[in-house]
N, C-alpha and C. Protein backbone atom coordinates (compact mmCIF):
# COMPACT_ATOMS: atom_id res chain seq x y z
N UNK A 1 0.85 -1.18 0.00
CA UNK A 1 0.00 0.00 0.00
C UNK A 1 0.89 1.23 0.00
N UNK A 2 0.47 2.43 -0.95
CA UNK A 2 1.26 3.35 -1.26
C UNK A 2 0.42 4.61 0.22
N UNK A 3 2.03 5.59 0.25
CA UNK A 3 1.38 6.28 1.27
C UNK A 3 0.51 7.81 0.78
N UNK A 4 0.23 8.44 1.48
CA UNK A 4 -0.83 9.33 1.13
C UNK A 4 0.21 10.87 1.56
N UNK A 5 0.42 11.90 0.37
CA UNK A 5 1.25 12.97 1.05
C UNK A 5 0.85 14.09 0.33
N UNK A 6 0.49 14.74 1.06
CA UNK A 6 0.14 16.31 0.93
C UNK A 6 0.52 17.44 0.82
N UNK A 7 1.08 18.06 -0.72
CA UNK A 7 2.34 18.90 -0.49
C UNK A 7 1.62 20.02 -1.19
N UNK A 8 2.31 20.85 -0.69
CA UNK A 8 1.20 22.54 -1.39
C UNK A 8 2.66 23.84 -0.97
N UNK A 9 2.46 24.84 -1.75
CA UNK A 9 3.26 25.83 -1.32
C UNK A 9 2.39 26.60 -0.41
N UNK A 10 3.03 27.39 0.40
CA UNK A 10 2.21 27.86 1.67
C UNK A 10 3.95 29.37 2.03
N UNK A 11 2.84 30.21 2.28
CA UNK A 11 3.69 31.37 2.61
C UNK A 11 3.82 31.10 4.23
N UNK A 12 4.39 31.96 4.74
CA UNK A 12 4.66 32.20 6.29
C UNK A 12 2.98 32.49 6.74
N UNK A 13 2.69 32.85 6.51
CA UNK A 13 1.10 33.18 7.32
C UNK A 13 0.09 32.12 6.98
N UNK A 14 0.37 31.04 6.16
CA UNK A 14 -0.71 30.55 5.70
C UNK A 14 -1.29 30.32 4.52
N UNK A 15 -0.83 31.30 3.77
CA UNK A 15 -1.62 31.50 2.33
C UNK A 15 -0.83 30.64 1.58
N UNK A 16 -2.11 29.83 0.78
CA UNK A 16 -1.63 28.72 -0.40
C UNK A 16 -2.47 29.12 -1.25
N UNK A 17 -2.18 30.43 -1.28
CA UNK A 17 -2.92 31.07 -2.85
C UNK A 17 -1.75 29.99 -4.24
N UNK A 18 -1.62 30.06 -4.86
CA UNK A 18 -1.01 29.43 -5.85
C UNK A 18 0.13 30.56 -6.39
N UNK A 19 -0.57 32.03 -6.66
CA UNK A 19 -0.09 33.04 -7.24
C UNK A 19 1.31 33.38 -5.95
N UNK A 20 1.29 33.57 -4.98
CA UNK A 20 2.10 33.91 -3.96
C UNK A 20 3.50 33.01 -3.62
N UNK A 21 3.54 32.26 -3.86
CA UNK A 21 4.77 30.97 -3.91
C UNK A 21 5.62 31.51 -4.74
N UNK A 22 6.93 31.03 -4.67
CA UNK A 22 8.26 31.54 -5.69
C UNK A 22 8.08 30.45 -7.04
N UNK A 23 7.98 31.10 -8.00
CA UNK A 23 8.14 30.09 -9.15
C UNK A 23 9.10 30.88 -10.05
N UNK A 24 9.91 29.84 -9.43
CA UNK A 24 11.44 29.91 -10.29
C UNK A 24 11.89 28.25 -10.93
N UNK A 25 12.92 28.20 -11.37
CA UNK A 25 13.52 26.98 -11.57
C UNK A 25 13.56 25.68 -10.53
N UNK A 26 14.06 26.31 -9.52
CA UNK A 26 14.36 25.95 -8.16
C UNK A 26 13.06 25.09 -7.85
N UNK A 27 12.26 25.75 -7.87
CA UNK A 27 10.34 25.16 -6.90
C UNK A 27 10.07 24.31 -7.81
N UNK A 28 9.86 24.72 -9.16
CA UNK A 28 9.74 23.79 -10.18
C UNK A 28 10.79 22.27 -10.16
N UNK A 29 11.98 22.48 -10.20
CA UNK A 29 12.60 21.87 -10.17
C UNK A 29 12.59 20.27 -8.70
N UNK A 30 12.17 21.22 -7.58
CA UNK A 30 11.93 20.24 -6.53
C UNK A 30 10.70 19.93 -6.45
N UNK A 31 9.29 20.12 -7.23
CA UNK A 31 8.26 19.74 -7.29
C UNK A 31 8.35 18.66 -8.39
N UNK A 32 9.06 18.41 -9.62
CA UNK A 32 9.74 17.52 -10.23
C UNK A 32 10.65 16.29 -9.62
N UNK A 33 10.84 16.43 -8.97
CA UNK A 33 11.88 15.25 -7.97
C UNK A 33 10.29 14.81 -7.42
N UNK A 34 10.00 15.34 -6.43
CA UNK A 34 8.68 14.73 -5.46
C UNK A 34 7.67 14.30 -6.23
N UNK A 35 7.14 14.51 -7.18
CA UNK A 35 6.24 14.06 -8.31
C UNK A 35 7.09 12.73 -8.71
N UNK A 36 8.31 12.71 -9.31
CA UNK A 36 8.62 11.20 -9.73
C UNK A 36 9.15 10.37 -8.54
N UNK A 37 8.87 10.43 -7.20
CA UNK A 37 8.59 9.59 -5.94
C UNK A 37 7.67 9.41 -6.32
N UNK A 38 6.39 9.82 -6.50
CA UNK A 38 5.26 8.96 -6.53
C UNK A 38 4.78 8.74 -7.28
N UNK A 39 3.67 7.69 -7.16
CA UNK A 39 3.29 6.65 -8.47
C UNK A 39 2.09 7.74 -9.37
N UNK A 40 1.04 8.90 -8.62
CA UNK A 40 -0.12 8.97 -9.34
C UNK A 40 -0.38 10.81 -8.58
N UNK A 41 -1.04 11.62 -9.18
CA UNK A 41 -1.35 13.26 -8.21
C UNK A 41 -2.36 12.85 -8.03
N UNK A 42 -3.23 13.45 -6.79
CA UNK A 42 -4.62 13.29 -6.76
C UNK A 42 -5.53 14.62 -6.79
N UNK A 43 -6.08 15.07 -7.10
CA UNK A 43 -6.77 16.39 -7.27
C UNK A 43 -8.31 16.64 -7.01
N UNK A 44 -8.63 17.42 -6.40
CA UNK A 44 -9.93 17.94 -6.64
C UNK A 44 -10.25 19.13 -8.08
N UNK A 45 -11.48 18.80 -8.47
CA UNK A 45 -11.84 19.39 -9.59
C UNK A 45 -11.33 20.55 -9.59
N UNK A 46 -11.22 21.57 -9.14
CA UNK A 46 -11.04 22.90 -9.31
C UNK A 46 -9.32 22.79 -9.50
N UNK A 47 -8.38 21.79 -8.81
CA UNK A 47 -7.25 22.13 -9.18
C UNK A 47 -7.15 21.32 -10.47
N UNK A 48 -7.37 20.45 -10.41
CA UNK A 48 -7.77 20.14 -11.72
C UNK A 48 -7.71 20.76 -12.87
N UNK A 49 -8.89 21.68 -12.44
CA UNK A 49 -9.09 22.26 -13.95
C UNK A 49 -8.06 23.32 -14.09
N UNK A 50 -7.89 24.07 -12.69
CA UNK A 50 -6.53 24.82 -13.13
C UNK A 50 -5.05 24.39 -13.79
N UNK A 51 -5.26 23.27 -13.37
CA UNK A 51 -3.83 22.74 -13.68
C UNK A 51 -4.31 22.33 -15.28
N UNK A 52 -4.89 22.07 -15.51
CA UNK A 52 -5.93 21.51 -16.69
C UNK A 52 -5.12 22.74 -17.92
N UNK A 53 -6.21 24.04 -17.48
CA UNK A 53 -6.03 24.90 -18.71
C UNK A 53 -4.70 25.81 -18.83
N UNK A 54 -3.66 24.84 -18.17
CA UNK A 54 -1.99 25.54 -18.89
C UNK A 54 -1.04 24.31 -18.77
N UNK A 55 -0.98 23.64 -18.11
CA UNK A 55 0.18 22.64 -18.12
C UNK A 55 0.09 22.30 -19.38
N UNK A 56 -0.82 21.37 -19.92
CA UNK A 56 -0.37 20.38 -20.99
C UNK A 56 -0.40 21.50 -22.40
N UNK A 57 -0.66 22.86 -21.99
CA UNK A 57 0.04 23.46 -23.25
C UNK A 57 1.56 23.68 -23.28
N UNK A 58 1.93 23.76 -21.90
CA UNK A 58 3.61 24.25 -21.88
C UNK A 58 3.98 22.56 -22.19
N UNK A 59 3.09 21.38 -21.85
CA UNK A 59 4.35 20.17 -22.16
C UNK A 59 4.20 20.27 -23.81
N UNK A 60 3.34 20.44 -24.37
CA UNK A 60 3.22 20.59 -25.58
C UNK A 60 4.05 21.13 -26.75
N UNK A 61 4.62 22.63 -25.83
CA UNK A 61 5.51 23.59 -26.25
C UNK A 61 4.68 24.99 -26.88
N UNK A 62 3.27 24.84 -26.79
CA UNK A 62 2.36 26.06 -27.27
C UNK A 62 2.80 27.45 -26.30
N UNK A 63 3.33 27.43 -25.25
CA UNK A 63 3.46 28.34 -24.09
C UNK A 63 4.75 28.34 -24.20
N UNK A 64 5.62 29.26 -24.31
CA UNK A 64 7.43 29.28 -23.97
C UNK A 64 6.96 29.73 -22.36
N UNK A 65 8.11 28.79 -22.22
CA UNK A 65 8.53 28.17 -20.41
C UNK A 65 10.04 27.74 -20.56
N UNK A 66 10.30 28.12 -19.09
CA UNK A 66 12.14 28.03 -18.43
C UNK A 66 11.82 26.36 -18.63
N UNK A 67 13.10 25.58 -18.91
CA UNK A 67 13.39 24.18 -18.87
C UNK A 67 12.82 23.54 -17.47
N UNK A 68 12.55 24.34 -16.35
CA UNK A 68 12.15 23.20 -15.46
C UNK A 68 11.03 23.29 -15.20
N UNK A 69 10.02 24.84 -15.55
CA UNK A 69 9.01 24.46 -16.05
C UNK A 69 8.79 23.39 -17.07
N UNK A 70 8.84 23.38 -17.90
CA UNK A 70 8.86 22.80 -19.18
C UNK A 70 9.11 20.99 -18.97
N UNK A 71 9.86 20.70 -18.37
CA UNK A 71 10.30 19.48 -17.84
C UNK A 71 9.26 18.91 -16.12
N UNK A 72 8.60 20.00 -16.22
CA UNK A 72 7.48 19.37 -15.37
C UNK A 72 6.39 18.80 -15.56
N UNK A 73 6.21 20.10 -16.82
CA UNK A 73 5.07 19.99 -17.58
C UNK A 73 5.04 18.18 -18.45
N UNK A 74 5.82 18.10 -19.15
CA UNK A 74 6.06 16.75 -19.45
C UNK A 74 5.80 15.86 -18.79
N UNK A 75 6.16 15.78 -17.65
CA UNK A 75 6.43 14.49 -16.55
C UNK A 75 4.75 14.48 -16.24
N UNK A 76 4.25 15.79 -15.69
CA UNK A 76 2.74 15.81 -15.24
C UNK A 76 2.36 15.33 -16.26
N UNK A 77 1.84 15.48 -17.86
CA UNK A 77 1.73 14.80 -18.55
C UNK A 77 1.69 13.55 -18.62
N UNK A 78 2.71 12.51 -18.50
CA UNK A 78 2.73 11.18 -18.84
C UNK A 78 2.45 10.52 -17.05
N UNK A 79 2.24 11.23 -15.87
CA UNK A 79 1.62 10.77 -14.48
C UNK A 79 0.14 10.59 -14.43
N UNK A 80 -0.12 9.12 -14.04
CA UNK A 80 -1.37 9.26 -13.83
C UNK A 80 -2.35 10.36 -12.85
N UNK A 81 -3.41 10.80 -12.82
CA UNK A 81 -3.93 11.93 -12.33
C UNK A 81 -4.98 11.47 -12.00
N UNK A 82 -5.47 11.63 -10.92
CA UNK A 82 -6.84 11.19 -9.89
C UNK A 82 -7.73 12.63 -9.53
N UNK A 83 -8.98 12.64 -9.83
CA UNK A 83 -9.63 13.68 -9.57
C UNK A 83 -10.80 13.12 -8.80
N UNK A 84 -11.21 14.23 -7.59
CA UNK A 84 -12.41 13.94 -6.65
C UNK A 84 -13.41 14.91 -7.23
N UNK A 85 -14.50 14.72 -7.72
CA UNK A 85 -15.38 15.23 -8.19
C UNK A 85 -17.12 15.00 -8.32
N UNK A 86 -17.97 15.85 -7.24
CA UNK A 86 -19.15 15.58 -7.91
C UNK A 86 -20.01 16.01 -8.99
N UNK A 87 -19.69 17.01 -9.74
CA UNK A 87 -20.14 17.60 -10.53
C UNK A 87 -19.59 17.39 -12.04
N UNK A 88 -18.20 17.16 -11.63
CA UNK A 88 -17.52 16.66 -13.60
C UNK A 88 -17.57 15.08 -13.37
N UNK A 89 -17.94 14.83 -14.86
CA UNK A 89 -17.64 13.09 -14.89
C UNK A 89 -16.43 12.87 -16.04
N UNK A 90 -15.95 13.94 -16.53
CA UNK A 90 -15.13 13.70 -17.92
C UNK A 90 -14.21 14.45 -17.67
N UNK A 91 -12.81 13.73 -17.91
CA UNK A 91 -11.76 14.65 -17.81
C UNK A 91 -11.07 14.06 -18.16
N UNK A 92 -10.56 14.31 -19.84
CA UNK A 92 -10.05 14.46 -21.10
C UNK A 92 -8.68 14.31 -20.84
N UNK A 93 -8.13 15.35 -20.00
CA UNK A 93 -6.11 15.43 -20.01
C UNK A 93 -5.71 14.13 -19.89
N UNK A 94 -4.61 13.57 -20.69
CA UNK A 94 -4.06 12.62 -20.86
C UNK A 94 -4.08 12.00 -19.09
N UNK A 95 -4.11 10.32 -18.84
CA UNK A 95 -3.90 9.50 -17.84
C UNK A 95 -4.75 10.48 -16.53
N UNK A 96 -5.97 11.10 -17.16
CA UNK A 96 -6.91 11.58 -16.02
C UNK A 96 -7.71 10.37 -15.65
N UNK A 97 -8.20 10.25 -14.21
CA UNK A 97 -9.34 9.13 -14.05
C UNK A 97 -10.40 9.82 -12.89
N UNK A 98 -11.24 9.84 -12.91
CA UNK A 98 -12.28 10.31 -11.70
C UNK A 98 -12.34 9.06 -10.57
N UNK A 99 -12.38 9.41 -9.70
CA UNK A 99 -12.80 9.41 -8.13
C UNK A 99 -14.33 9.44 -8.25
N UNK A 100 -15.03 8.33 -8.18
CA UNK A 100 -16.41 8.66 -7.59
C UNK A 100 -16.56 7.85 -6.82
N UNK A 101 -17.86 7.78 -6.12
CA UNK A 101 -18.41 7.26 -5.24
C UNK A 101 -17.98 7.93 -3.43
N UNK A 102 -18.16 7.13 -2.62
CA UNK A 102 -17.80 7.65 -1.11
C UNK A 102 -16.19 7.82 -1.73
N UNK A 103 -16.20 8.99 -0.76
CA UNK A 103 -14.72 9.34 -0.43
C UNK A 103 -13.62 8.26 -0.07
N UNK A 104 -13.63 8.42 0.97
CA UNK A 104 -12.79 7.59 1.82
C UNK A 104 -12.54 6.20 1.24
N UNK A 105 -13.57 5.61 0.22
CA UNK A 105 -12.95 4.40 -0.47
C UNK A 105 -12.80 4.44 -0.80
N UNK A 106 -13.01 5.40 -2.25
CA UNK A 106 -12.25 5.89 -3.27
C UNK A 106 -10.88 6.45 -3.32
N UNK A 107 -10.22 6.55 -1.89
CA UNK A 107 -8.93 7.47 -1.75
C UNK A 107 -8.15 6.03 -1.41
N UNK A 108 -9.22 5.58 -0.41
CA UNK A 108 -7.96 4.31 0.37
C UNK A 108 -7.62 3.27 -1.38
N UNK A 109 -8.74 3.07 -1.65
CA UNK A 109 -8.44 2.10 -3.13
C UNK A 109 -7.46 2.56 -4.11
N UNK A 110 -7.48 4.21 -4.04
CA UNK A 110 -6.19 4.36 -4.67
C UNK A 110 -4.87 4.38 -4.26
N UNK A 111 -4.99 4.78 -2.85
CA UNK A 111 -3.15 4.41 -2.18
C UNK A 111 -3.17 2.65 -2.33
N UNK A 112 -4.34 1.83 -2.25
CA UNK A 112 -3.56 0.31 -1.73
C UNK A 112 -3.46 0.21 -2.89
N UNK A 113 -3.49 1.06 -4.40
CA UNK A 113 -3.61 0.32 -5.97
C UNK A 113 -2.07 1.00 -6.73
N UNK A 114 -1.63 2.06 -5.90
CA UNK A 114 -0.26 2.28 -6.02
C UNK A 114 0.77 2.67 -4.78
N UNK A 115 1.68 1.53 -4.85
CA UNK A 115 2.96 1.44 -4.09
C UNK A 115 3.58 2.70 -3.81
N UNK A 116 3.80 3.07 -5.02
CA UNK A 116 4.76 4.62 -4.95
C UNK A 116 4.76 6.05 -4.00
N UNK A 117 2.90 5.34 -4.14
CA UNK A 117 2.58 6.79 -3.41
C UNK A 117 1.56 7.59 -4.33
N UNK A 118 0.78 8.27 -3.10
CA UNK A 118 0.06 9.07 -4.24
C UNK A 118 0.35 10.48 -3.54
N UNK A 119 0.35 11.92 -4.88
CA UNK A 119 0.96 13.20 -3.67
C UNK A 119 -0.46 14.02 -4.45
N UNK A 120 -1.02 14.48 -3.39
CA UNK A 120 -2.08 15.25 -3.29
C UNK A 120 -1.71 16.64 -3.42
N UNK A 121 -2.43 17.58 -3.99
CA UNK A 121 -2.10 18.56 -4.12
C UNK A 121 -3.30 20.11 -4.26
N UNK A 122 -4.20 19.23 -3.11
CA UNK A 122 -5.55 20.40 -3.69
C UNK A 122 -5.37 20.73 -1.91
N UNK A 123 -5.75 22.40 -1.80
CA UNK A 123 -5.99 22.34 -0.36
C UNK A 123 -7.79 21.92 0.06
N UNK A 124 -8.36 21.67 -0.47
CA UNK A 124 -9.90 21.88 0.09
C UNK A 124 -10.28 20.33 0.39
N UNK A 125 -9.60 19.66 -1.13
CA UNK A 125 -9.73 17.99 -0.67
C UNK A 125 -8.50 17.96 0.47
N UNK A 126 -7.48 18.38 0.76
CA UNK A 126 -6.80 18.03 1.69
C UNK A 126 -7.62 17.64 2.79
N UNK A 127 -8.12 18.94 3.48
CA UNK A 127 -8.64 19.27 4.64
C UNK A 127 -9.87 18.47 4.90
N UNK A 128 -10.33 17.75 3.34
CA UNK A 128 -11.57 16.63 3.91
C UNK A 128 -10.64 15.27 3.81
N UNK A 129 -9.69 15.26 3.10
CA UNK A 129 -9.37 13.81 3.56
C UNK A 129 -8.60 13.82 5.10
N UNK A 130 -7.99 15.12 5.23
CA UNK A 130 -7.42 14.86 7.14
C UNK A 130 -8.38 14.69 7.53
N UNK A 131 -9.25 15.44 7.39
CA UNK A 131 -10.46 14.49 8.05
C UNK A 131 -10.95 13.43 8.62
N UNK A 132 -10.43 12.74 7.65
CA UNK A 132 -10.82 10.85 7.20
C UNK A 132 -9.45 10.42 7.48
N UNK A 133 -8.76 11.12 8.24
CA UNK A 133 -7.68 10.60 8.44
C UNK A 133 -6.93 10.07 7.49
N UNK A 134 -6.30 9.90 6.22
CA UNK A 134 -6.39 9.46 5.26
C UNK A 134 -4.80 9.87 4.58
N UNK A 135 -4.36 11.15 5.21
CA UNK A 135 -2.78 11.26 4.83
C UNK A 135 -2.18 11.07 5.74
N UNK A 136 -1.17 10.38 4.92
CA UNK A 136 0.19 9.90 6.02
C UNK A 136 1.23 10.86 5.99
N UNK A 137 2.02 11.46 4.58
CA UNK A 137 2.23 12.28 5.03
C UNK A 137 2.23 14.14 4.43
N UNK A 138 3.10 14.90 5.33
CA UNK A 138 2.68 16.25 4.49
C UNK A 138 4.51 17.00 4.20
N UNK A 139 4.40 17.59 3.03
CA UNK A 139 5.26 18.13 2.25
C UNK A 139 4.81 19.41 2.04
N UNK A 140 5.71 20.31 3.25
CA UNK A 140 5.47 21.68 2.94
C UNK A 140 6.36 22.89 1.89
N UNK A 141 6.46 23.61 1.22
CA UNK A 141 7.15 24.22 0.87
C UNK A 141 6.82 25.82 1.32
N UNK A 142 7.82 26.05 2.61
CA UNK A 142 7.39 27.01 2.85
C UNK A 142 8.00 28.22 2.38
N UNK A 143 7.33 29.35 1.69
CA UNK A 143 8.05 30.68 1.18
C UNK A 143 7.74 31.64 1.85
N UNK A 144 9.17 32.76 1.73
CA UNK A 144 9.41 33.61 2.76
C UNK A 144 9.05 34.73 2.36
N UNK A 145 8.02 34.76 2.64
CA UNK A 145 6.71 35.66 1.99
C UNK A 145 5.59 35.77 3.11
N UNK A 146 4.88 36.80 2.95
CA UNK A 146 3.55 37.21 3.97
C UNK A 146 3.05 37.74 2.91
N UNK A 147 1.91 37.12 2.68
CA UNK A 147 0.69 37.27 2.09
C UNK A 147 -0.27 38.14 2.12
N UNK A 148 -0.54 38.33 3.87
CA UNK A 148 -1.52 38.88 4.22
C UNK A 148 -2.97 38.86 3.72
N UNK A 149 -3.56 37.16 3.22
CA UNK A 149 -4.62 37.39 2.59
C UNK A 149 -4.79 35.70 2.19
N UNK A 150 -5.87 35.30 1.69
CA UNK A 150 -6.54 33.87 1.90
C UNK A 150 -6.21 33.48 0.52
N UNK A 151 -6.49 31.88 0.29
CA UNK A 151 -7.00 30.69 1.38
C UNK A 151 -5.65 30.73 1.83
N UNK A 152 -5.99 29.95 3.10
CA UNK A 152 -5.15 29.52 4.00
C UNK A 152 -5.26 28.19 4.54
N UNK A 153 -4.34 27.20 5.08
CA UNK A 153 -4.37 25.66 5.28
C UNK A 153 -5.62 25.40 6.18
N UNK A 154 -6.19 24.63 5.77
CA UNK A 154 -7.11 24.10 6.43
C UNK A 154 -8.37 25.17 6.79
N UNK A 155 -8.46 26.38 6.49
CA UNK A 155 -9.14 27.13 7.17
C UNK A 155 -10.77 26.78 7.20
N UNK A 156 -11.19 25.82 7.06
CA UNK A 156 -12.48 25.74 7.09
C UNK A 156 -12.15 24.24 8.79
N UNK A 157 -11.06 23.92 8.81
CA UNK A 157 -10.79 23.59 10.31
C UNK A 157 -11.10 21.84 10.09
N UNK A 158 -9.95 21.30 11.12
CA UNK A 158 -10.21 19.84 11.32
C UNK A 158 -11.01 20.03 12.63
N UNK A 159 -11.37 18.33 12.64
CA UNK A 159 -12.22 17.89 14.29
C UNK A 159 -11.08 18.59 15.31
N UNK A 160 -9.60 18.11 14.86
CA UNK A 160 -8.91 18.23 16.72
C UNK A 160 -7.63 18.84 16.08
N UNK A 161 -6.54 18.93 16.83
CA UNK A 161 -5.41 19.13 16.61
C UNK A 161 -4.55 18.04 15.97
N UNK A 162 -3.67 17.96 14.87
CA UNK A 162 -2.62 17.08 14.25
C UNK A 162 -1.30 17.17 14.69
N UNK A 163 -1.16 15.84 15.43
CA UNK A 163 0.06 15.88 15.63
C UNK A 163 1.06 15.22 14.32
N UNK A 164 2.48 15.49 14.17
CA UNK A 164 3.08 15.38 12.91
C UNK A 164 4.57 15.26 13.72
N UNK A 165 5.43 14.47 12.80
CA UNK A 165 6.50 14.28 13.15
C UNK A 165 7.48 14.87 12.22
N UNK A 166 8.34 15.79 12.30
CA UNK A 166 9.60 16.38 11.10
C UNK A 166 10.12 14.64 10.77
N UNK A 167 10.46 15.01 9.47
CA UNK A 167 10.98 14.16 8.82
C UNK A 167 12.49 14.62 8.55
N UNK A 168 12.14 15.50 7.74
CA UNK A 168 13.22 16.23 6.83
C UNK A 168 13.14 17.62 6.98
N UNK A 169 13.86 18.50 6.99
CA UNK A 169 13.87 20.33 6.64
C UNK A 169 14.62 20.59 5.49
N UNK A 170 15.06 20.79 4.72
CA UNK A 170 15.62 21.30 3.53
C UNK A 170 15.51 22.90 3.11
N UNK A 171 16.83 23.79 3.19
CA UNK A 171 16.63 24.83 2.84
C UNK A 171 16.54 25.16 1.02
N UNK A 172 15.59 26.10 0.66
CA UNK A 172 16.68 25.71 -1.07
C UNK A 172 17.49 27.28 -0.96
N UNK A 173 17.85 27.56 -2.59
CA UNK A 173 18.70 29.25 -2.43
C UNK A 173 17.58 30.05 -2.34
N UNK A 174 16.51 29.85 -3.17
CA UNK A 174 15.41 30.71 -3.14
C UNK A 174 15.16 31.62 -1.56
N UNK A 175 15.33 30.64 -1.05
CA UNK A 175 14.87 31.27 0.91
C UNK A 175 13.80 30.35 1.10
N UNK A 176 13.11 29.59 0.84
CA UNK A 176 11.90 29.11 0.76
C UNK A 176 12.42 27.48 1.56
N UNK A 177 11.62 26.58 2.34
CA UNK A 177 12.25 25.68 3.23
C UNK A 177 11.36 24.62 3.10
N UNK A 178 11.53 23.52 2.52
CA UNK A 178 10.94 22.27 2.42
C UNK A 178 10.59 21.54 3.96
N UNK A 179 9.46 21.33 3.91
CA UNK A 179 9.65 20.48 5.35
C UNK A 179 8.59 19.11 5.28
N UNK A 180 8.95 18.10 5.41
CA UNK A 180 8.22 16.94 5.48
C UNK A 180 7.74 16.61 7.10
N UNK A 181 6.67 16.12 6.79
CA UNK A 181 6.17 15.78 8.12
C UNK A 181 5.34 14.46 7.93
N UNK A 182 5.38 13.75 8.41
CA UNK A 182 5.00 12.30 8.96
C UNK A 182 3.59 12.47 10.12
N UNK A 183 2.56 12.12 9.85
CA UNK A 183 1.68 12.03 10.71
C UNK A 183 1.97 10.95 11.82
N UNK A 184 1.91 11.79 13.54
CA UNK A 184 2.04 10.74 14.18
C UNK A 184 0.94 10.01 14.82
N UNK A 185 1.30 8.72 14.94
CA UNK A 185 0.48 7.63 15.18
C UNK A 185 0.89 7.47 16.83
């Protein structure tokens, strides 16, 4: 059974706006390493579709993009892609598959159906699968940035407090600080 990990960019205050994160070579570049650890992304519709209407033009080459953009774009491309969705049933981008039915079996059936791992990357399904208890672990990239302004992790709130174990810290040059965390049991 593959494990369940939750990685998102996130400023100092919170904000995992998408727009606010450093995208340079660098972020790109280490979101490329952590993507080929695992076997499959999992997504909720909305990131989905964002990720939807520009990636597979830059793997394409329709969009000029820096090489590690560009070399992400590819890789996302040929990765299988899991979407939670009640409202879309079709989703076209190459090695897309929908998620239906109950949650929670639909998530566990996909970690025990890949080894590798699956890395999640939506904050709204995050915060319902902690829920369900359901990630093992989390991959922060934190940038040294204040936002001052939403969404922010979890903000619609779990049942209790999460306890988490450091794994790893990693600084990169950017200023920005990788941190893995292990849910503890």
């Amino acid at each position: 059974m593959g494990i369940l990990t939750f990685s998102i960019n996130v400023t100092l205050d919170g904000c995992v706006d998408h727009r606010e994160g450093i995208a340079d070579d660098e972020t790109h570049a280490f979101f490329s390493h952590l993507m080929d650890e695992g076997g499959a992304m999992l997504w909720g519709r909305v990131t989905y579709e964002m990720m939807e209407s520009y990636w597979p033009a830059v793997a394409r080459g329709d969009v000029a993009a820096p090489p590690a953009m560009r070399a992400w774009a590819v890789e996302l491309e040929a990765k299988p892609k899991y979407v939670v969705s009640s409202t879309r049933r079709d989703f076209p981008w190459t090695n897309s598959h929908h998620i239906a039915g109950p949650l929670r079996a639909g998530v566990q059936q996909l970690k025990d159906a890949t080894p590798a791992g699956v890395l999640l990357g939506s904050g709204k399904l995050a915060t319902e699968l902690d829920r369900l208890e359901l990630i093992d672990e989390y991959m922060f990239l934190v940038h040294p940035r204040i936002a001052g302004h939403g969404p922010t992790l979890h903000q619609s709130g779990v049942p209790s407090t999460r306890q988490l174990e450091l794994v790893s810290a990693k600084p990169l040059r950017n200023g920005a600080v990788a941190m893995r965390y292990r849910r503890a049991r």
